[in-house]
N, C-alpha and C. Protein backbone atom coordinates (compact mmCIF):
# COMPACT_ATOMS: atom_id res chain seq x y z
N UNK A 1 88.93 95.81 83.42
CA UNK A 1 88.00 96.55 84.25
C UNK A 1 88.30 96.26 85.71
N UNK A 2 88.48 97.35 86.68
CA UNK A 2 88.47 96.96 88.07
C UNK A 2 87.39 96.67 88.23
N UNK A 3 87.75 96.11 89.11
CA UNK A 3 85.42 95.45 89.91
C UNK A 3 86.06 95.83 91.43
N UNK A 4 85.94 97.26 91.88
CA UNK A 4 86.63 97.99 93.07
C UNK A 4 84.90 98.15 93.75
N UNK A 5 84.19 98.05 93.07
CA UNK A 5 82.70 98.77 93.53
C UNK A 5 81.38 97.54 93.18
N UNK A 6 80.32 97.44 93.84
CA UNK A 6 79.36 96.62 93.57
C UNK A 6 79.03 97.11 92.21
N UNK A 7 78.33 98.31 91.89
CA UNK A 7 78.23 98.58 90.67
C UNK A 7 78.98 97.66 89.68
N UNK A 8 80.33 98.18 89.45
CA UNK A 8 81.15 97.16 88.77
C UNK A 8 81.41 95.50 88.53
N UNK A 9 80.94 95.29 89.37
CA UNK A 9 81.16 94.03 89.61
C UNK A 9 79.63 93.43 89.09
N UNK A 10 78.15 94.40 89.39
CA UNK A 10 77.10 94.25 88.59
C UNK A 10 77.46 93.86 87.00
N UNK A 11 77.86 95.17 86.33
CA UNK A 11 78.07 95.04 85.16
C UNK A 11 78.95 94.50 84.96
N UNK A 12 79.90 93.42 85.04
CA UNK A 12 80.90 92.66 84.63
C UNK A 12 80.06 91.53 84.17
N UNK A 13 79.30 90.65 85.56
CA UNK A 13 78.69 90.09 85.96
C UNK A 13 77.61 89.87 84.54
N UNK A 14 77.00 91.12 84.51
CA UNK A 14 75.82 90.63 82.97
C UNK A 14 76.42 90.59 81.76
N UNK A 15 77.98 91.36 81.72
CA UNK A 15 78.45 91.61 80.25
C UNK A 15 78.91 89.90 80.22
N UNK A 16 79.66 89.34 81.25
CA UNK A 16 79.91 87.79 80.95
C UNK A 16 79.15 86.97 80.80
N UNK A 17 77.94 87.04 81.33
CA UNK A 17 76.79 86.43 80.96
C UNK A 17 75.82 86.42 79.98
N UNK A 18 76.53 87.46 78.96
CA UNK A 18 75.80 87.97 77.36
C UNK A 18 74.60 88.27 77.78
N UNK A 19 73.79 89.36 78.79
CA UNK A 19 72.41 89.40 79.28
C UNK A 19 72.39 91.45 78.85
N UNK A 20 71.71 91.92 78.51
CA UNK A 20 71.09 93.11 78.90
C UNK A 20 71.23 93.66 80.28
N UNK A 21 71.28 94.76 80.29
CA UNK A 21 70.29 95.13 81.38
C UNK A 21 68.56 95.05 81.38
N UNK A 22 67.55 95.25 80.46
CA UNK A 22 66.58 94.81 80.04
C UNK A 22 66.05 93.43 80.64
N UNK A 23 67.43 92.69 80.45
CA UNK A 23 67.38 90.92 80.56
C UNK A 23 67.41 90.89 82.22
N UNK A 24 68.16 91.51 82.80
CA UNK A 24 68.19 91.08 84.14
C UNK A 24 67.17 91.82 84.69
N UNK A 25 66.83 93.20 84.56
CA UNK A 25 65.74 93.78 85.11
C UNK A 25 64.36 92.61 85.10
N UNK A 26 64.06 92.00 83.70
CA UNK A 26 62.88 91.36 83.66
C UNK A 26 63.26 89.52 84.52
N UNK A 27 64.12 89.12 84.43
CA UNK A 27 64.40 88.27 85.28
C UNK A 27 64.55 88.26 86.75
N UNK A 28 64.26 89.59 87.03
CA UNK A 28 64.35 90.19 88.15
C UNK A 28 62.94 90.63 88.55
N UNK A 29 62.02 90.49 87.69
CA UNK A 29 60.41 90.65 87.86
C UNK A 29 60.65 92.36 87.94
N UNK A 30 61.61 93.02 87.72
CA UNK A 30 61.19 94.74 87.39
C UNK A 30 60.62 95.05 86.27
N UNK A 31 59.63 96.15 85.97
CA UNK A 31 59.63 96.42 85.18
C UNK A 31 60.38 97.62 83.93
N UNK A 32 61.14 98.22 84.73
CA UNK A 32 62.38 98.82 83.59
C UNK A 32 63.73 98.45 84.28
N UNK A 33 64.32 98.90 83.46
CA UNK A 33 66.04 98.66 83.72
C UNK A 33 66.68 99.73 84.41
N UNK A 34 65.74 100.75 84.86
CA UNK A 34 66.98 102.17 85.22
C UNK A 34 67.36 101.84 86.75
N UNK A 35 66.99 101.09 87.56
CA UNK A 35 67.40 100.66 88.99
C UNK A 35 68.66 99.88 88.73
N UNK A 36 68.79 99.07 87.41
CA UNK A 36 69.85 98.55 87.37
C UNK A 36 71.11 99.07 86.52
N UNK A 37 70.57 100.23 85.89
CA UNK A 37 71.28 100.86 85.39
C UNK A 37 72.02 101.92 86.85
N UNK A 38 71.45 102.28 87.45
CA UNK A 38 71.75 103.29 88.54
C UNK A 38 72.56 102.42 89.74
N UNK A 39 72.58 101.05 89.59
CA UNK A 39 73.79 100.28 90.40
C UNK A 39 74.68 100.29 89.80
N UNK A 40 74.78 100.29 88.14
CA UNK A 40 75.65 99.82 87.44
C UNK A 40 76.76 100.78 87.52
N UNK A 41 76.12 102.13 87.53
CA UNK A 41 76.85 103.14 87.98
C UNK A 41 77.15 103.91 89.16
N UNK A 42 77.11 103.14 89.84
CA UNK A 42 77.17 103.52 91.47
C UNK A 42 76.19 104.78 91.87
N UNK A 43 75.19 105.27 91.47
CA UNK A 43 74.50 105.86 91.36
C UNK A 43 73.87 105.90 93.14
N UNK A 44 73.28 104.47 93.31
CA UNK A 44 72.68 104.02 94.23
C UNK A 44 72.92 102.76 94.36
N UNK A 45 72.73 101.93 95.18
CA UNK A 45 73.32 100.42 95.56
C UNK A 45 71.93 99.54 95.78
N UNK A 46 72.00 98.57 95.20
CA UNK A 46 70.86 98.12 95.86
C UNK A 46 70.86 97.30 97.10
N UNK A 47 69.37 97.75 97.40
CA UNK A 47 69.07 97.15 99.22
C UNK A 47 69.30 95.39 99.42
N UNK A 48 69.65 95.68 100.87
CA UNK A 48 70.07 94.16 100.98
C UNK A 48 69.33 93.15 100.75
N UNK A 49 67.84 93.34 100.53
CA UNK A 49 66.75 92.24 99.95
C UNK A 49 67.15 92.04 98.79
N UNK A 50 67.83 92.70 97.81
CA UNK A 50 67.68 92.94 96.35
C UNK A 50 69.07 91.86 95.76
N UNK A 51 70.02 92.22 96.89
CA UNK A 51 71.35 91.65 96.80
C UNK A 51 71.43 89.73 96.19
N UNK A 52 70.81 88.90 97.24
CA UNK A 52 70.85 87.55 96.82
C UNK A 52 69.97 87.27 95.79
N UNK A 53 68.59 88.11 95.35
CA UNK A 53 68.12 87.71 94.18
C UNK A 53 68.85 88.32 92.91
N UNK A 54 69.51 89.09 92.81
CA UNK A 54 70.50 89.51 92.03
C UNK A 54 71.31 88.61 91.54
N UNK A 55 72.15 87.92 92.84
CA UNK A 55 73.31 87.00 92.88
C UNK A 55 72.52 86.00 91.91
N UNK A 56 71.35 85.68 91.89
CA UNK A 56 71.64 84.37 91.35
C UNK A 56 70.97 84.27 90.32
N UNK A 57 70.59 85.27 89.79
CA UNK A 57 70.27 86.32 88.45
C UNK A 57 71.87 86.16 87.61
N UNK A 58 72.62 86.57 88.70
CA UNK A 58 74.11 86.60 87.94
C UNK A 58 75.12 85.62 88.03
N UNK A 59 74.42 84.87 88.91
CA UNK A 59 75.18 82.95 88.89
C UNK A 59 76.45 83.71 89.86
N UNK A 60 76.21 84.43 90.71
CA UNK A 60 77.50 84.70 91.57
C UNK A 60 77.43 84.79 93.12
N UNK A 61 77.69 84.95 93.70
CA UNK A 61 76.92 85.00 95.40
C UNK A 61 76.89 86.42 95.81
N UNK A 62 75.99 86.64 97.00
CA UNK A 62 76.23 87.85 97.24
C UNK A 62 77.45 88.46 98.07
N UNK A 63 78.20 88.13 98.67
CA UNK A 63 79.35 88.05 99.11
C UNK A 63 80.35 88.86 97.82
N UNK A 64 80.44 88.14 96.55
CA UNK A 64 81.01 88.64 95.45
C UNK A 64 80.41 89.78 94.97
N UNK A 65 79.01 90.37 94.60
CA UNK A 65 78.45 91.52 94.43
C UNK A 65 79.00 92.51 95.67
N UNK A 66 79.24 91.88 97.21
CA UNK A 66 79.11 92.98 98.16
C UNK A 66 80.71 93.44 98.01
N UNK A 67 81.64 92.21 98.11
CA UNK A 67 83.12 92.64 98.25
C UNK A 67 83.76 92.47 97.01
N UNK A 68 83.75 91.47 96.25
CA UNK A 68 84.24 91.07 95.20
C UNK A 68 84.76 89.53 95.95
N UNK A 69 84.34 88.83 97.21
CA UNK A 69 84.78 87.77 97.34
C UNK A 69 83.81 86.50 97.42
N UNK A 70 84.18 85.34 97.08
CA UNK A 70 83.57 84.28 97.04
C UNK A 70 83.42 84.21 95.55
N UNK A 71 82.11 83.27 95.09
CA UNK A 71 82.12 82.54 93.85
C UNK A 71 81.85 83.86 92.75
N UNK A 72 82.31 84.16 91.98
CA UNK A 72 82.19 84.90 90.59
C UNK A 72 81.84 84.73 89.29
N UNK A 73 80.83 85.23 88.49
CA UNK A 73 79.95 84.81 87.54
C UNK A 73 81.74 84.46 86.32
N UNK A 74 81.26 82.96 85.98
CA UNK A 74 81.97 82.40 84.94
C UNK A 74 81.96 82.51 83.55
C-alpha cells in the first residue's frame, strides 16, 4: 500500500494495530465511524485539533499522519 495521502496512512495505521474503525472512532470519544471513514478515503481530512489526538489513538505522531514522516505505528 502507498501511504502517499493522510487518509492512507490513517488506515494503515488501524489495520496494523488490529483496531476497527468503530474502535478508533469510540476511542476517539465519536460517536460513529463515518468521519473516520471519510479520512480514510480522502474524502475530507481531518482538522488540525483532530490530528494529535488521532496520533496517539494510532501510537504514531502527527508529523507521520501529516507527511508520512517521523515515528510510524509499529
Amino acid at each position: 500500500m502507498e501511504l502517499d495521502t493522510i487518509g492512507k496512512r490513517i488506515k494503515f495505521a488501524r489495520i496494523i494495530l488490529g483496531l476497527t474503525q468503530p474502535q478508533v472512532a469510540s476511542m476517539m470519544g465519536a460517536r460513529s465511524n463515518s468521519k473516520l471513514s471519510n479520512w480514510e478515503t480522502d474524502r475530507c481530512k481531518p482538522c488540525a485539533t483532530v490530528v494529535p489526538k488521532l496520533a496517539k489513538v494510532l501510537k504514531c505522531t502527527p508529523a507521520w499522519l501529516y507527511f508520512g514522516d517521523g515515528l510510524r505505528p509499529v
